[in-house]
N, C-alpha and C. Protein backbone atom coordinates (compact mmCIF):
# COMPACT_ATOMS: atom_id res chain seq x y z
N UNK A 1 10.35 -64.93 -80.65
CA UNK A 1 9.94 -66.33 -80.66
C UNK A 1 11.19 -67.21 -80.61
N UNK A 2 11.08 -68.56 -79.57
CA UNK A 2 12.28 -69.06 -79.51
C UNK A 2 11.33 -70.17 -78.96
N UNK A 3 12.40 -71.48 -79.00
CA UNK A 3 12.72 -72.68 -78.57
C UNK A 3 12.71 -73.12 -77.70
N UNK A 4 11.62 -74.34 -76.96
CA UNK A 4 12.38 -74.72 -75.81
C UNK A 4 12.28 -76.62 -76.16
N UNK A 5 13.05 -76.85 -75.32
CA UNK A 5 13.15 -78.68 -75.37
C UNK A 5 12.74 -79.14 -74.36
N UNK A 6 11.59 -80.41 -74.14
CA UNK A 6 11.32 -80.84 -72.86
C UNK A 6 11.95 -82.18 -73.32
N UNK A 7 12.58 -82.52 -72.47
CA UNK A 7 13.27 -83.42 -71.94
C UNK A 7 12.91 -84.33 -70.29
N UNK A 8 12.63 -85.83 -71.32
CA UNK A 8 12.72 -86.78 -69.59
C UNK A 8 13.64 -87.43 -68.99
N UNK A 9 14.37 -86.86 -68.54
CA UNK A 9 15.46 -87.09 -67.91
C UNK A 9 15.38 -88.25 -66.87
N UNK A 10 16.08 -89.74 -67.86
CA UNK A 10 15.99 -90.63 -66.86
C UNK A 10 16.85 -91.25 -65.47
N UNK A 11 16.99 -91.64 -64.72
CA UNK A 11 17.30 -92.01 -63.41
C UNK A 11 18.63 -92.62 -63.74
N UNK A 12 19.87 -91.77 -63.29
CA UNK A 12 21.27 -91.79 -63.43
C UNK A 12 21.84 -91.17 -64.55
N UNK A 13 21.07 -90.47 -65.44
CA UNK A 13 22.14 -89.13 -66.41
C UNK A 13 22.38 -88.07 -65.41
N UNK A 14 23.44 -87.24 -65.95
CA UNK A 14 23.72 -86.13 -65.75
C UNK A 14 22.74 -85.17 -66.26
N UNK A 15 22.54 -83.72 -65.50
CA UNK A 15 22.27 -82.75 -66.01
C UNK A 15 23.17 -81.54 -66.78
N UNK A 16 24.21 -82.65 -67.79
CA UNK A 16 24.91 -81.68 -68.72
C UNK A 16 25.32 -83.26 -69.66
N UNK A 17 25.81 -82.22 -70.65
CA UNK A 17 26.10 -82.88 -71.85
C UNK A 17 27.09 -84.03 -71.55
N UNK A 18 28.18 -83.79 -71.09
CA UNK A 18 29.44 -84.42 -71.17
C UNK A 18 29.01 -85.54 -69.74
N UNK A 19 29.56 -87.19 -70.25
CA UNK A 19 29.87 -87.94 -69.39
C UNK A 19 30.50 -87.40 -68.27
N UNK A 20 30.51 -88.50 -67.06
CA UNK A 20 31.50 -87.66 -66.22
C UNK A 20 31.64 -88.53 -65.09
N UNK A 21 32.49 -88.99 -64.45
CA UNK A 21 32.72 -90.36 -63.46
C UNK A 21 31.79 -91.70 -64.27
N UNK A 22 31.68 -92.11 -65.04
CA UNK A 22 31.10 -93.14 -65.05
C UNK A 22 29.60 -93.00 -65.74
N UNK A 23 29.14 -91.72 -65.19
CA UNK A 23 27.89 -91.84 -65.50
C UNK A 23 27.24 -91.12 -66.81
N UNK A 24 26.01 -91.56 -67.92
CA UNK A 24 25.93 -90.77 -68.76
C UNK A 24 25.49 -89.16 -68.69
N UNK A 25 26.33 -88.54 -69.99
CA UNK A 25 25.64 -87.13 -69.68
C UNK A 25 24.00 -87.49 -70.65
N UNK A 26 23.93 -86.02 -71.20
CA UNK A 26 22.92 -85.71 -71.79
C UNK A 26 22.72 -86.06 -73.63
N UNK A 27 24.42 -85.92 -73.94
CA UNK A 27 24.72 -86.34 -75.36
C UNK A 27 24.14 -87.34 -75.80
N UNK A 28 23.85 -88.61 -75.21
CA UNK A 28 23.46 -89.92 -75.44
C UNK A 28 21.97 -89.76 -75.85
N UNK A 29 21.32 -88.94 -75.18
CA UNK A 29 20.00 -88.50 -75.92
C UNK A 29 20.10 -87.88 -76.81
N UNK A 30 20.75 -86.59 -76.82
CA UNK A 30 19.96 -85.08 -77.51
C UNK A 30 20.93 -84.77 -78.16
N UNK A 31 20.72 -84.62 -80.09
CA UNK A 31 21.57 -84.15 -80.42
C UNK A 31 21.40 -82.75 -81.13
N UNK A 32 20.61 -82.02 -80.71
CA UNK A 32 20.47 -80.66 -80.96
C UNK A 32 21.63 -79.79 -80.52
N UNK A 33 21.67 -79.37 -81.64
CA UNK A 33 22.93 -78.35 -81.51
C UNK A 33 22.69 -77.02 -80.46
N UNK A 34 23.85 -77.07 -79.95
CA UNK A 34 23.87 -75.05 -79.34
C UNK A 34 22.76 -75.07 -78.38
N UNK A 35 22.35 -75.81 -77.40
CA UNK A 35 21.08 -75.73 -75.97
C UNK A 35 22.14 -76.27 -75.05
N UNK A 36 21.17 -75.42 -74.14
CA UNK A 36 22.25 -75.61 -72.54
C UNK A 36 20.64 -75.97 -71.70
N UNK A 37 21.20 -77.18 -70.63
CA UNK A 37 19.89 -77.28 -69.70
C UNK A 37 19.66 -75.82 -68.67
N UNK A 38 18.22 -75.49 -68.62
CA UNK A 38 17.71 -74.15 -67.65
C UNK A 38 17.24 -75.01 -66.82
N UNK A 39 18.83 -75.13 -65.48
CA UNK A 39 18.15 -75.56 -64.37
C UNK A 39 19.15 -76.93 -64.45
N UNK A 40 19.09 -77.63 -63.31
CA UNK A 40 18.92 -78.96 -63.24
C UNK A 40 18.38 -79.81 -62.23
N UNK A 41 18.64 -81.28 -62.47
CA UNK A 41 17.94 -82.34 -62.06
C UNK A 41 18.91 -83.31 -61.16
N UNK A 42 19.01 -83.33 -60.61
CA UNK A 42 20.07 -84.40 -59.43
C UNK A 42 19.90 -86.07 -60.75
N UNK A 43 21.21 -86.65 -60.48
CA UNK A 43 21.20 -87.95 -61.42
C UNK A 43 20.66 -88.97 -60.84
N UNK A 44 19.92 -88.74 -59.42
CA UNK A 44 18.85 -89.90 -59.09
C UNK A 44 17.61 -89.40 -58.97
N UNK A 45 17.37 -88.51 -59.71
CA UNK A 45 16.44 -87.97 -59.67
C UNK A 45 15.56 -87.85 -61.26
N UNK A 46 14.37 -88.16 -61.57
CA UNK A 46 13.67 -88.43 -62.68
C UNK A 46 13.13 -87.12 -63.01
N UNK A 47 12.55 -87.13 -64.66
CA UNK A 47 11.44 -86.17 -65.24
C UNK A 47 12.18 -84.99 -65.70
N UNK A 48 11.13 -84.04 -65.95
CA UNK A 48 11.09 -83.22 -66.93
C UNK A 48 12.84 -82.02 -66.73
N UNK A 49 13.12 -81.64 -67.47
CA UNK A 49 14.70 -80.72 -67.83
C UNK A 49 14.52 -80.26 -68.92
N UNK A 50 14.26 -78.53 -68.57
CA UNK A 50 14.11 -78.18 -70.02
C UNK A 50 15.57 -77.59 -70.20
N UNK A 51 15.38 -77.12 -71.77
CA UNK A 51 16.81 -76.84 -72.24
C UNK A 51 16.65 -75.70 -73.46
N UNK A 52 17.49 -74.96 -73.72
CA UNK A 52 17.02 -73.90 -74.77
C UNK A 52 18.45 -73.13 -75.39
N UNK A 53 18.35 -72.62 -76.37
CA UNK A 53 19.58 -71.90 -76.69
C UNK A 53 19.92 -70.31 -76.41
N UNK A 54 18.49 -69.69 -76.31
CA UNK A 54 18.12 -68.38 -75.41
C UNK A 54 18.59 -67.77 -74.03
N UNK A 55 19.64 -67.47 -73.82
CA UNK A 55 20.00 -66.67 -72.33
C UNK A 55 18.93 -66.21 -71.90
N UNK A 56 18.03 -65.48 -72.53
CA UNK A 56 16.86 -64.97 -71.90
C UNK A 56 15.84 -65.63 -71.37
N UNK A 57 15.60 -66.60 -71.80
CA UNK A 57 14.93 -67.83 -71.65
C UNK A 57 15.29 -68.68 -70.70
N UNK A 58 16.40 -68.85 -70.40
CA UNK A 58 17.43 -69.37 -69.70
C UNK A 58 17.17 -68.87 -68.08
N UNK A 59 17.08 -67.46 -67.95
CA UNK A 59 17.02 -66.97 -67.05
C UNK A 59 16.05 -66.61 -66.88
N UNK A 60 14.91 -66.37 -67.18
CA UNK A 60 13.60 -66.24 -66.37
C UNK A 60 13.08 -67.62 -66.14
N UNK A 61 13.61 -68.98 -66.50
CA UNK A 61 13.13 -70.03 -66.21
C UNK A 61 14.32 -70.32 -64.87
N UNK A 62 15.33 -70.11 -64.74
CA UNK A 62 16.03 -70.93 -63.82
C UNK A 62 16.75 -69.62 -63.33
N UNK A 63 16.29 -68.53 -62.93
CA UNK A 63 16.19 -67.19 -61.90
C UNK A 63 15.25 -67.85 -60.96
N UNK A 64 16.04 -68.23 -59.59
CA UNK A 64 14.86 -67.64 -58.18
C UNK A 64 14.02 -66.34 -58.36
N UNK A 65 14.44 -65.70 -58.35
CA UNK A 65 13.71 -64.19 -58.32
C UNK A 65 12.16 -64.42 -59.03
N UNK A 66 12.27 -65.06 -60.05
CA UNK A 66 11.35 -64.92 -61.51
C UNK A 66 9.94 -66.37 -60.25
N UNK A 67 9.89 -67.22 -59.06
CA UNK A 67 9.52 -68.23 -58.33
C UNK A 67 8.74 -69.03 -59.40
N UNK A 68 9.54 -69.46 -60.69
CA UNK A 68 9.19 -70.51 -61.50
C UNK A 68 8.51 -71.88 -60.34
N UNK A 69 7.25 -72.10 -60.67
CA UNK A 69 6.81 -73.31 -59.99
C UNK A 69 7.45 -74.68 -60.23
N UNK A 70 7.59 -75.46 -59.82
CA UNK A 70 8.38 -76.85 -60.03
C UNK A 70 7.64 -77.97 -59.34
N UNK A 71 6.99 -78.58 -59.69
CA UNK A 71 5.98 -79.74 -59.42
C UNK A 71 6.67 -81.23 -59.11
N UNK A 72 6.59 -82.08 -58.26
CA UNK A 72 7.62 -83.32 -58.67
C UNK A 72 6.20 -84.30 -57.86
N UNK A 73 6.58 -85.52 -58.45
CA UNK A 73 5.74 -86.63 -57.75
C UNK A 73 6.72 -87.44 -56.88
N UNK A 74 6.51 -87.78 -55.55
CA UNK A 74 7.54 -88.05 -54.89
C UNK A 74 6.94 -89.20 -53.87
N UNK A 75 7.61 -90.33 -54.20
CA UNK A 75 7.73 -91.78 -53.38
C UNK A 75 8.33 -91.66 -52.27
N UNK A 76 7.74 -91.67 -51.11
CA UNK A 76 8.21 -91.59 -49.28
C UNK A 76 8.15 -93.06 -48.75
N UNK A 77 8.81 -93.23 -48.12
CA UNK A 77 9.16 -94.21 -47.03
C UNK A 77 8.21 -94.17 -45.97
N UNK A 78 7.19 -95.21 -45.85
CA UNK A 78 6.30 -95.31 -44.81
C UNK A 78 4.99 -93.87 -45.38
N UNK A 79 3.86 -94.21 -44.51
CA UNK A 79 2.38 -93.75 -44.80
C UNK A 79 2.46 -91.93 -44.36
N UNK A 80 2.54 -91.20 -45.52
CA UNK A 80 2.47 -90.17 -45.11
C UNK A 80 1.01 -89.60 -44.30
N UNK A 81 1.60 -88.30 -43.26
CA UNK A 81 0.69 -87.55 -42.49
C UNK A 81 0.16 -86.76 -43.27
N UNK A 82 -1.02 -86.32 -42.20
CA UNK A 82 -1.78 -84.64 -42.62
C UNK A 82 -0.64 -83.86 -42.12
N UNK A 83 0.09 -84.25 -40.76
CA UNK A 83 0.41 -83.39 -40.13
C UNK A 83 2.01 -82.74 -40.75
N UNK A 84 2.54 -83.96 -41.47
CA UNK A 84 3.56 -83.91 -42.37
C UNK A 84 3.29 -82.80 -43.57
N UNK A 85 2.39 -83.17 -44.41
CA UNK A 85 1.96 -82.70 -45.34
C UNK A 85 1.69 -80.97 -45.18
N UNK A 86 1.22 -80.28 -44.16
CA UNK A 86 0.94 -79.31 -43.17
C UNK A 86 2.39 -78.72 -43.18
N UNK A 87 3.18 -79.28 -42.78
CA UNK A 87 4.64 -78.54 -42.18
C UNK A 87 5.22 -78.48 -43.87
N UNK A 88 5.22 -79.54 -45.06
CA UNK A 88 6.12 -79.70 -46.00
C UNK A 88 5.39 -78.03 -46.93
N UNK A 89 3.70 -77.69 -46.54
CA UNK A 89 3.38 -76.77 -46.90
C UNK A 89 3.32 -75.20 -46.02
N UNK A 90 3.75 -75.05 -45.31
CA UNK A 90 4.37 -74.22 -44.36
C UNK A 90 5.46 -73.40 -44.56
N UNK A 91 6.29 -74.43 -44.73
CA UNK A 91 7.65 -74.10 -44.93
C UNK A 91 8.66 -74.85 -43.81
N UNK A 92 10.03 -75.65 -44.63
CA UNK A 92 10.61 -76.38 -43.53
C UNK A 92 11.76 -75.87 -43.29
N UNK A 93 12.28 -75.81 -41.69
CA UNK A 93 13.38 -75.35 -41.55
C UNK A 93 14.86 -76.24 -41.78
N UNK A 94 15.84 -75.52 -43.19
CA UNK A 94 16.64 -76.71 -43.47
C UNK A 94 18.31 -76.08 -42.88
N UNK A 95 19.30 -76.72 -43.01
CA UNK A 95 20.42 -75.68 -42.76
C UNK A 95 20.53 -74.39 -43.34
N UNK A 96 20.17 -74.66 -44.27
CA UNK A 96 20.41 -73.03 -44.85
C UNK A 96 18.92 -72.07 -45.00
N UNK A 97 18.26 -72.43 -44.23
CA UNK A 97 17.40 -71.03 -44.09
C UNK A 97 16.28 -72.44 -44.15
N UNK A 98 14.70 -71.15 -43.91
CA UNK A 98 13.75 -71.38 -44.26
C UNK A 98 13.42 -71.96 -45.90
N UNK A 99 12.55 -73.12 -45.99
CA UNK A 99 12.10 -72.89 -47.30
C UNK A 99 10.64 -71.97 -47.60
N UNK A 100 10.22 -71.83 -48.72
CA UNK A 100 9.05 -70.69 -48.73
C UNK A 100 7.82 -71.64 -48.71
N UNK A 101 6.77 -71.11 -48.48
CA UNK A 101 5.54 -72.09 -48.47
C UNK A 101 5.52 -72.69 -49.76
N UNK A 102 4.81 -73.77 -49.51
CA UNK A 102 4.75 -75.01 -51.30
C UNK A 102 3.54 -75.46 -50.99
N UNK A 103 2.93 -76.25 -51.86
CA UNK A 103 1.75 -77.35 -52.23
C UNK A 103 2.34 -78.37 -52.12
N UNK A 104 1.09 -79.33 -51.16
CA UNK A 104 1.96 -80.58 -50.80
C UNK A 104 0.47 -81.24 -50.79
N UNK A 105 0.47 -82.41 -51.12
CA UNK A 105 -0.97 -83.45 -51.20
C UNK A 105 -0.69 -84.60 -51.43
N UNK A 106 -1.32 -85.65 -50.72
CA UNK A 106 -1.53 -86.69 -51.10
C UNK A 106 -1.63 -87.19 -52.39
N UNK A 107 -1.21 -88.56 -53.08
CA UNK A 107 -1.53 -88.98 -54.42
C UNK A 107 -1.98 -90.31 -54.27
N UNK A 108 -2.98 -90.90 -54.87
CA UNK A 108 -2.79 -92.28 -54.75
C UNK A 108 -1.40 -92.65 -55.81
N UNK A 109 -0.89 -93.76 -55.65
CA UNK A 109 -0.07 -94.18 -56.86
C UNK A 109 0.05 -94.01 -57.80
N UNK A 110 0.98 -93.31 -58.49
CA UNK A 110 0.56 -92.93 -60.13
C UNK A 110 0.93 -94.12 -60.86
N UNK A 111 0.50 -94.06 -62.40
CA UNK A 111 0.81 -94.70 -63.23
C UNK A 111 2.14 -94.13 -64.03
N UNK A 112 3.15 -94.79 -63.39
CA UNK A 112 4.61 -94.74 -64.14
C UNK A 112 5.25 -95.89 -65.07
N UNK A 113 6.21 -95.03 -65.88
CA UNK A 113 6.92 -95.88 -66.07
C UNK A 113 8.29 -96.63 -64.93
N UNK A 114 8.28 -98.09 -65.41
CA UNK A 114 9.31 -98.51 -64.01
C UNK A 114 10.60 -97.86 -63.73
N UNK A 115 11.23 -97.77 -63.18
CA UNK A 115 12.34 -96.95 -63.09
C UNK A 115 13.64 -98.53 -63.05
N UNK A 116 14.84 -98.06 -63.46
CA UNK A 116 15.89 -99.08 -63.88
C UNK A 116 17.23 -98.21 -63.28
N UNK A 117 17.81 -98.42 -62.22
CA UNK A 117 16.90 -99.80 -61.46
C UNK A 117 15.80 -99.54 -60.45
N UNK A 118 15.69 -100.42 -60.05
CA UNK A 118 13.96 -100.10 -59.11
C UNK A 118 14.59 -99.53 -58.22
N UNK A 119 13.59 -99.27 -56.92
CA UNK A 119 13.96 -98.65 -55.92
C UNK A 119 14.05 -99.49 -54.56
N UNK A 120 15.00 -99.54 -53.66
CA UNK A 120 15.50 -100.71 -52.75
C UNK A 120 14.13 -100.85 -51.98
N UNK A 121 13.31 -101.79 -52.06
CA UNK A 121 11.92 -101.88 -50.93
C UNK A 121 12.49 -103.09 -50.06
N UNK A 122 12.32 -102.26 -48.65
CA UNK A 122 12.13 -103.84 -47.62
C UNK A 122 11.36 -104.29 -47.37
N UNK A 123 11.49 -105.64 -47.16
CA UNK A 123 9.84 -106.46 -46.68
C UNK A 123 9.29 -105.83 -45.75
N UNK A 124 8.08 -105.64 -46.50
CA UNK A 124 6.42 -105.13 -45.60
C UNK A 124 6.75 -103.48 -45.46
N UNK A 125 7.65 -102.96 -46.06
CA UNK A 125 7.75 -101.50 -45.93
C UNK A 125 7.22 -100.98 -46.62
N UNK A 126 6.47 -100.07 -46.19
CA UNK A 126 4.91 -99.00 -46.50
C UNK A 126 5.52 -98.42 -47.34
N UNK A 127 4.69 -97.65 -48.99
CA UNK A 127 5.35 -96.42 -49.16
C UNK A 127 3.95 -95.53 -49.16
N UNK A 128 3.83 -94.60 -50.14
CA UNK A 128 3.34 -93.20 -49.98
C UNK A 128 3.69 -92.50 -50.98
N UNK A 129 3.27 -91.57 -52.09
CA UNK A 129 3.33 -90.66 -52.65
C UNK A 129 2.26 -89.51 -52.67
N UNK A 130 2.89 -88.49 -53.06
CA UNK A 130 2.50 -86.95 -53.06
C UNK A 130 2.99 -86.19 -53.94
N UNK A 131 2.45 -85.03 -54.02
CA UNK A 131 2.81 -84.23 -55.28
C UNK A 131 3.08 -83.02 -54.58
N UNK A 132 4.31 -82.40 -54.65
CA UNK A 132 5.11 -81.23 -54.14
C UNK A 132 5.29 -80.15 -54.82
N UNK A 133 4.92 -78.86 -55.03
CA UNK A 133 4.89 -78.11 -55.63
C UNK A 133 5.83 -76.75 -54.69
N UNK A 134 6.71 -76.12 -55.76
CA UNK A 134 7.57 -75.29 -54.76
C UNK A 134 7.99 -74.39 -55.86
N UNK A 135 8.68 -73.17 -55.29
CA UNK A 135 9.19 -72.81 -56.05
C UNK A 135 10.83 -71.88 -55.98
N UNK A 136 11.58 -72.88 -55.40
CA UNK A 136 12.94 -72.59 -54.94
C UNK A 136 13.72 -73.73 -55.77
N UNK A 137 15.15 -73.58 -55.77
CA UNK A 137 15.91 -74.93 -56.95
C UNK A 137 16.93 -74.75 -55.84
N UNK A 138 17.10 -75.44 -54.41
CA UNK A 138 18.07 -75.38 -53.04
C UNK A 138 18.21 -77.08 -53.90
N UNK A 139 19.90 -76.92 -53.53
CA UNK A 139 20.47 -78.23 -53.48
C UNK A 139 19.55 -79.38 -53.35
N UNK A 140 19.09 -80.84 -53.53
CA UNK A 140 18.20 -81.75 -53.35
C UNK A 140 17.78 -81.03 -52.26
N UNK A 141 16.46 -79.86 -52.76
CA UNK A 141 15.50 -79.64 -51.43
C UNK A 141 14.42 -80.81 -51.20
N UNK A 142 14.20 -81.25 -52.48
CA UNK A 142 12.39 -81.96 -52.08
C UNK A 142 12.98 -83.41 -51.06
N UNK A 143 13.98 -83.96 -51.88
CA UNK A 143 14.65 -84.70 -50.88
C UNK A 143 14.76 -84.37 -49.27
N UNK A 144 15.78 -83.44 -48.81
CA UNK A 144 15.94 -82.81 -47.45
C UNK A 144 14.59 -82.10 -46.92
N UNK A 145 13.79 -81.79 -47.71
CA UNK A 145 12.00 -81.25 -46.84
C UNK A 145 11.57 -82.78 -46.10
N UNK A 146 11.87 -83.77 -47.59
CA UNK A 146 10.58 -84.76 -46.60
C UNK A 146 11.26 -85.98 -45.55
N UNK A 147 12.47 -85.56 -45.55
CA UNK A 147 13.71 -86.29 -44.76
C UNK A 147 13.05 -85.60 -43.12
N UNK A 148 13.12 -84.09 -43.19
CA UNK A 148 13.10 -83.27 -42.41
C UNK A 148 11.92 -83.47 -41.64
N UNK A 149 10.69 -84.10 -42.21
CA UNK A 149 8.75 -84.13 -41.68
C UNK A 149 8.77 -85.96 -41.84
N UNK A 150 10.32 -86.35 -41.63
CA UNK A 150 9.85 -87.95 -41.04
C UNK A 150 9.79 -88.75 -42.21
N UNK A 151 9.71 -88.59 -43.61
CA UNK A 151 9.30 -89.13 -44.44
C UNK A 151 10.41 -89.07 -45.76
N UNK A 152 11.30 -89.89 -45.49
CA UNK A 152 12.44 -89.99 -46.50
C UNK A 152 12.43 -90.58 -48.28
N UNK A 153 12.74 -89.87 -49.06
CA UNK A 153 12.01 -89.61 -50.62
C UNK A 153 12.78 -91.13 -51.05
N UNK A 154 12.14 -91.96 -52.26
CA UNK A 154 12.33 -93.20 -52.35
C UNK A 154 12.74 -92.72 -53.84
N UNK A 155 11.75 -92.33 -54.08
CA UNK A 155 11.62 -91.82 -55.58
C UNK A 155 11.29 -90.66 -56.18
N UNK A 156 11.88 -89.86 -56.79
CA UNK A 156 11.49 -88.17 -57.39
C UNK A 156 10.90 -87.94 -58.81
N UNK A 157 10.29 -87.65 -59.39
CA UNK A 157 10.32 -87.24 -60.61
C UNK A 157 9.41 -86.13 -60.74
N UNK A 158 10.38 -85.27 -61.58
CA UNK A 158 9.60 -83.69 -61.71
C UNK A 158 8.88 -83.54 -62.94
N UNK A 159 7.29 -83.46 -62.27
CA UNK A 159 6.65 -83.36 -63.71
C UNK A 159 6.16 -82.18 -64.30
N UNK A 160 6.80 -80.97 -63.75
CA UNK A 160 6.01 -79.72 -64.28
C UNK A 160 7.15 -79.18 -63.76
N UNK A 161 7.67 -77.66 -64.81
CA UNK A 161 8.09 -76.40 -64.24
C UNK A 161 7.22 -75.26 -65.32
N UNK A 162 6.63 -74.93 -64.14
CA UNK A 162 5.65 -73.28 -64.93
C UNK A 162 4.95 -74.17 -65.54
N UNK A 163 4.46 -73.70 -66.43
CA UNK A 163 3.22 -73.98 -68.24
C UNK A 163 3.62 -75.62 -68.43
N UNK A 164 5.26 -75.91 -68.40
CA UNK A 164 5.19 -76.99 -69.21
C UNK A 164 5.47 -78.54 -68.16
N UNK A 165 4.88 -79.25 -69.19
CA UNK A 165 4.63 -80.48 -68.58
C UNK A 165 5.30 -81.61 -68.83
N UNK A 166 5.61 -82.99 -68.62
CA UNK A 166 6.04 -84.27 -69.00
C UNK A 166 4.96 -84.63 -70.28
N UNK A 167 3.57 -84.78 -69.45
CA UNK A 167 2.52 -85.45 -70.85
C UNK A 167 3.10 -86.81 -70.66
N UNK A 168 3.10 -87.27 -72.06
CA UNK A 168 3.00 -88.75 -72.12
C UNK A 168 4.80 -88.94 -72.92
N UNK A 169 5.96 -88.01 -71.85
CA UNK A 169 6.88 -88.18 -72.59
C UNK A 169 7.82 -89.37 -71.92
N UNK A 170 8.47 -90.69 -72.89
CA UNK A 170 9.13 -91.35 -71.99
C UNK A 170 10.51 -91.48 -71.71
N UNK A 171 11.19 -91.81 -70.71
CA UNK A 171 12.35 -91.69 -70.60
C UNK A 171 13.44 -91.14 -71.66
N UNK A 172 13.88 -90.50 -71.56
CA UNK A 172 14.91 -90.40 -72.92
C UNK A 172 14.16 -89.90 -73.86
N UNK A 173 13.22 -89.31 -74.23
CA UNK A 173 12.68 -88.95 -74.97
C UNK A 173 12.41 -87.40 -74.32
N UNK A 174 11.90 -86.78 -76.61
CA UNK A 174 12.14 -84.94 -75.59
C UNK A 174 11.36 -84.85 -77.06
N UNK A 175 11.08 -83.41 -76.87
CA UNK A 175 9.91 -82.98 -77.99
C UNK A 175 10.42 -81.25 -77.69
N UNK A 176 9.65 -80.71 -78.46
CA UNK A 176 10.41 -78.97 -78.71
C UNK A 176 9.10 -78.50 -78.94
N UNK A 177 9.04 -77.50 -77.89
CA UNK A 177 7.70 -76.10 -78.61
C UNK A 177 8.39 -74.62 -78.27
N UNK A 178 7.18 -74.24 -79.62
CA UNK A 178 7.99 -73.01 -79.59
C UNK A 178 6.98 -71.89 -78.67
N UNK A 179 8.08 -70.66 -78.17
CA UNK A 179 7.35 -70.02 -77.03
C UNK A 179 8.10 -68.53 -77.22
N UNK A 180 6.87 -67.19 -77.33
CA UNK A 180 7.30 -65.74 -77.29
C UNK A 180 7.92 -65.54 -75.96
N UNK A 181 9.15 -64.98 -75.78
CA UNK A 181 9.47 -64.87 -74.65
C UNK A 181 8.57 -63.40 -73.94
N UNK A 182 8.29 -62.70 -74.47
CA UNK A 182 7.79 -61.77 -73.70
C UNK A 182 6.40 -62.09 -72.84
N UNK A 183 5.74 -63.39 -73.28
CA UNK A 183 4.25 -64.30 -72.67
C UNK A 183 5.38 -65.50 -71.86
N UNK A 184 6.53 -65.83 -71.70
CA UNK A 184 7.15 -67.07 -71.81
C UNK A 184 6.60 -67.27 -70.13
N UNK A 185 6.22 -66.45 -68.95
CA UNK A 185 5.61 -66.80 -67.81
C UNK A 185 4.28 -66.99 -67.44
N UNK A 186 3.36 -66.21 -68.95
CA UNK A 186 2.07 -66.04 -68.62
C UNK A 186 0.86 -66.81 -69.45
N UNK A 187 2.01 -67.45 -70.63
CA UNK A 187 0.79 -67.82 -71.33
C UNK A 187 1.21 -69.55 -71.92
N UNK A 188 -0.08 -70.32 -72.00
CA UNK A 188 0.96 -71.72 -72.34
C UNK A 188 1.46 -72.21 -73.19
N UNK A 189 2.44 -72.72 -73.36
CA UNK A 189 3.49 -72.37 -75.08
C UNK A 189 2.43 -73.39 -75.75
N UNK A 190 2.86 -73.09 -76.96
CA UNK A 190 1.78 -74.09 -77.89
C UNK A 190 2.49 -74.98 -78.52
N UNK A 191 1.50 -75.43 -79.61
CA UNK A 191 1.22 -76.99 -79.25
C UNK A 191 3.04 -77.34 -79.85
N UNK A 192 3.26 -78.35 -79.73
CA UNK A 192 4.62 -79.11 -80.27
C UNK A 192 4.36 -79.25 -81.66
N UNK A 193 5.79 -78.58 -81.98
CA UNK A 193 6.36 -78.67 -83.33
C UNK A 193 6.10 -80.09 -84.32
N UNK A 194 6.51 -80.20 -85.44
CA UNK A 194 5.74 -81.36 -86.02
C UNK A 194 7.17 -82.54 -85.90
N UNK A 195 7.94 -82.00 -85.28
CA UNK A 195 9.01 -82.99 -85.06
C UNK A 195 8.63 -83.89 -83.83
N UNK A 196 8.61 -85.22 -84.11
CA UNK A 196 7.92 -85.75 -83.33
C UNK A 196 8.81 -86.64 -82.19
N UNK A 197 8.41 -86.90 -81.01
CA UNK A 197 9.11 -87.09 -79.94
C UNK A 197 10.24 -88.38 -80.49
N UNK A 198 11.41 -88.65 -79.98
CA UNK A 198 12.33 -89.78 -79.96
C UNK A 198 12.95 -90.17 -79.05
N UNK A 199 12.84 -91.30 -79.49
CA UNK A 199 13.51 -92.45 -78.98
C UNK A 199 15.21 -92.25 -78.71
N UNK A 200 15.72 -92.55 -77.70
CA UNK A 200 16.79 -92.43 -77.78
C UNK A 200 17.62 -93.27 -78.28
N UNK A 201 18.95 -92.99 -78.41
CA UNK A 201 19.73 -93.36 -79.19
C UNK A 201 21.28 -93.77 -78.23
N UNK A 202 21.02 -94.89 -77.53
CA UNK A 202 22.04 -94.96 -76.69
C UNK A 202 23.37 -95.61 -77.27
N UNK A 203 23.99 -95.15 -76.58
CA UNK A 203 25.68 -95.25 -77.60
C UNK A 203 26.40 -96.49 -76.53
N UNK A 204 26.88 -97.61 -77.45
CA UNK A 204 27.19 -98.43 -76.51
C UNK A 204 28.61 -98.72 -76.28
């Protein structure tokens, strides 16, 4: 039995602890001792980053091999296709190889929180969101897929990898459940610890 941290990783941290050019790391949130992030999140890129102190854990969540699912809700530029949607679930051809087939669908607009700063809109320019489901961690792939089917990503945020979810967590904020690693792919961790989600604590 071990630990994991969900974390919402908001739009311009790093996916590590330590500052770094300018921009914040992860310290400014989380002060749990001894966890390393499994995986990461591009710093314009939103949502869920889990984190754990478990190598083992570590690696069956952020091992290719292990095709951990990874879910993101994603803001496109102009009215997405069927025919788009079709190829992004196919598989797209990027420089470095094929990607593997994914889930790709339409969304109407979700209910978010705003993002800071917003996202550059030009007058009368259409957008579009969808929900992308994959299970590869290639350099900004979800970005370069929908670049690739005509439809360039405005906005990212990943709300699922495997079992666990965002929920109703907000920016900067993270909550901890605990999970058997030997079920840690098959079964859904339970419920959150009685430590209750926070607020961050930004250092000025």
């Amino acid at each position: 039995m071990t630990s994991i941290v969900l974390f919402n990783k908001p739009y311009g941290v790093l996916s590590q602890f330590l500052d770094h050019d300018g921009h914040p790391g992860l310290k400014r949130y989380l002060s749990l001792p001894d966890i390393y992030p499994m995986g990461r999140l591009d710093r314009d890129s939103e949502g869920l980053l889990l984190l754990s102190d478990d190598g083992q854990l570590q690696a069956r969540i952020a091992d290719p091999k292990f095709k951990m699912e990874k879910t993101y809700l994603v803001q496109l530029e102009g009215s997405v296709t069927k025919a788009a949607l079709d190829s992004l679930a196919r598989g797209i051809k990027l420089n470095d190889g094929m990607t593997r087939p994914a889930r790709a669908r339409e969304l109407t607009p979700p209910v978010l929180w705003p993002r800071d700063p917003p996202i550059r809109e030009r007058l009368q320019q259409t957008t579009s969101w969808i929900e992308l489901t994959i299970t590869e961690g290639r350099n900004r792939q979800v970005r370069r897929m929908t670049a690739a089917v005509g439809f360039p990503t405005l906005r990212l945020i990943r709300s699922k990898i495997g079992p666990w979810q965002l929920d109703n967590l907000e920016p900067g904020q993270y909550r901890q459940e605990t999970v058997h690693l030997p079920q840690a792919q098959k079964r859904t961790p339970k419920r959150p610890l009685k430590q209750a989600a926070r607020k961050p604590k930004i250092a000025r």
